[in-house]
Protein backbone atom coordinates (compact mmCIF):
# COMPACT_ATOMS: atom_id res chain seq x y z
CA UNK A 1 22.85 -4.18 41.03
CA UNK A 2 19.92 -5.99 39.18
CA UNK A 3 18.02 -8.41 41.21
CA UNK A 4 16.32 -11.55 39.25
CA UNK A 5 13.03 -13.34 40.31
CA UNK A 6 11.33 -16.09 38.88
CA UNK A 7 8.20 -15.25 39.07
CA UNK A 8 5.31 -16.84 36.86
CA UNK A 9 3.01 -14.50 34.85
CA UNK A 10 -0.13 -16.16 36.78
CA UNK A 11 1.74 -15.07 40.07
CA UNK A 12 2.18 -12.05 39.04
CA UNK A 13 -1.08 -11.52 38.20
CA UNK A 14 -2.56 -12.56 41.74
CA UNK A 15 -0.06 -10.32 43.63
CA UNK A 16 -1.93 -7.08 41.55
CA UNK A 17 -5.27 -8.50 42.70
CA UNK A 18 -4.28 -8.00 45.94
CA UNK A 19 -3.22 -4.45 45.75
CA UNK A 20 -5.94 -1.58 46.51
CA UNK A 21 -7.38 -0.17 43.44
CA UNK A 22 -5.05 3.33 43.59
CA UNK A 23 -2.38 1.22 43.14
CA UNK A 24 -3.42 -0.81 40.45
CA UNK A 25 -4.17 2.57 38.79
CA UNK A 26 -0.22 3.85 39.61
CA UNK A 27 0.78 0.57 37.91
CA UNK A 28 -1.00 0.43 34.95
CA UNK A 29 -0.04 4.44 34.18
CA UNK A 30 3.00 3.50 34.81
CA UNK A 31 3.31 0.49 32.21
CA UNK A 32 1.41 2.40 29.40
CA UNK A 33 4.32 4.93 29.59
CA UNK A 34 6.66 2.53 29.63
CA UNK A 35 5.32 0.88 26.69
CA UNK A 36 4.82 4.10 24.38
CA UNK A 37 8.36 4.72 25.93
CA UNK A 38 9.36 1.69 24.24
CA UNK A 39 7.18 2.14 20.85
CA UNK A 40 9.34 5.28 20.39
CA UNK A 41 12.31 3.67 20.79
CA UNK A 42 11.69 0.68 18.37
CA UNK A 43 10.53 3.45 15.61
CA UNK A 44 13.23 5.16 16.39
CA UNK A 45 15.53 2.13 15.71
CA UNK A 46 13.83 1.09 12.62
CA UNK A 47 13.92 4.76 11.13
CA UNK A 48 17.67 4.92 11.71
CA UNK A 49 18.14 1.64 10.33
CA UNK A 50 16.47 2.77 7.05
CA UNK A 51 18.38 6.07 6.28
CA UNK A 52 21.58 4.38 6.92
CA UNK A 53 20.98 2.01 4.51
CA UNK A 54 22.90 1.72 1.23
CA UNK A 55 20.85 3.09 -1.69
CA UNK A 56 21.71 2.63 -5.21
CA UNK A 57 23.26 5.84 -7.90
CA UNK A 58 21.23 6.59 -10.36
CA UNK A 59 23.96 4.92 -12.56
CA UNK A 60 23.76 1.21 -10.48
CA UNK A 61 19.59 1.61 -10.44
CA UNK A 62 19.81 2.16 -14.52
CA UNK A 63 22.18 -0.94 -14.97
CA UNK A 64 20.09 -2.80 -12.59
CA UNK A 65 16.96 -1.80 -15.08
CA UNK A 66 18.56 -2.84 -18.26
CA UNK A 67 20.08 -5.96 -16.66
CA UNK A 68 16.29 -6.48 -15.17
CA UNK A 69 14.66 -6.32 -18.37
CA UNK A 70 17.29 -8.39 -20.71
CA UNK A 71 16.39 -11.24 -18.23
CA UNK A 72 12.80 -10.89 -18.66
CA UNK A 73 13.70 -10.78 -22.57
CA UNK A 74 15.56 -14.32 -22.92
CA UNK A 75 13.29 -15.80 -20.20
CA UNK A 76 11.86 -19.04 -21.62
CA UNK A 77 7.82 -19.25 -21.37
């Protein structure tokens, strides 16, 4: 079951003033680990989506070359 609250940043915010400094403490070690928690995951992502990404033969990166440089060739200046 997920519960939703609206609850403004600002209120937020005033509700940590209130708690005693130990717990303040708890809170903030536990959002730094849930941050680098996250990090990891987002570099994970990002490294997955760059080895499964299509790559070009040698064959398609040559073609690509030649084609490459006969358009710099008949470029108009």
């Amino acid at each position: 079951m997920e519960l939703k609250i609206n609850v403004e940043y600002n209120q937020i915010l005033n509700m940590i003033h209130q708690l005693p400094v130990q717990e303040i403490e708890k809170l903030y070690s536990a959002l730094q680990s849930q941050l680098s928690l996250k990090k990891k995951n987002n570099k994970k992502k990002l490294k997955e989506i760059i080895l499964s990404a299509p790559t070009w033969t040698n064959a398609e990166y040559a073609e690509y070359i030649e084609i490459r440089n006969h358009i710099n060739k008949t470029r108009l200046i």
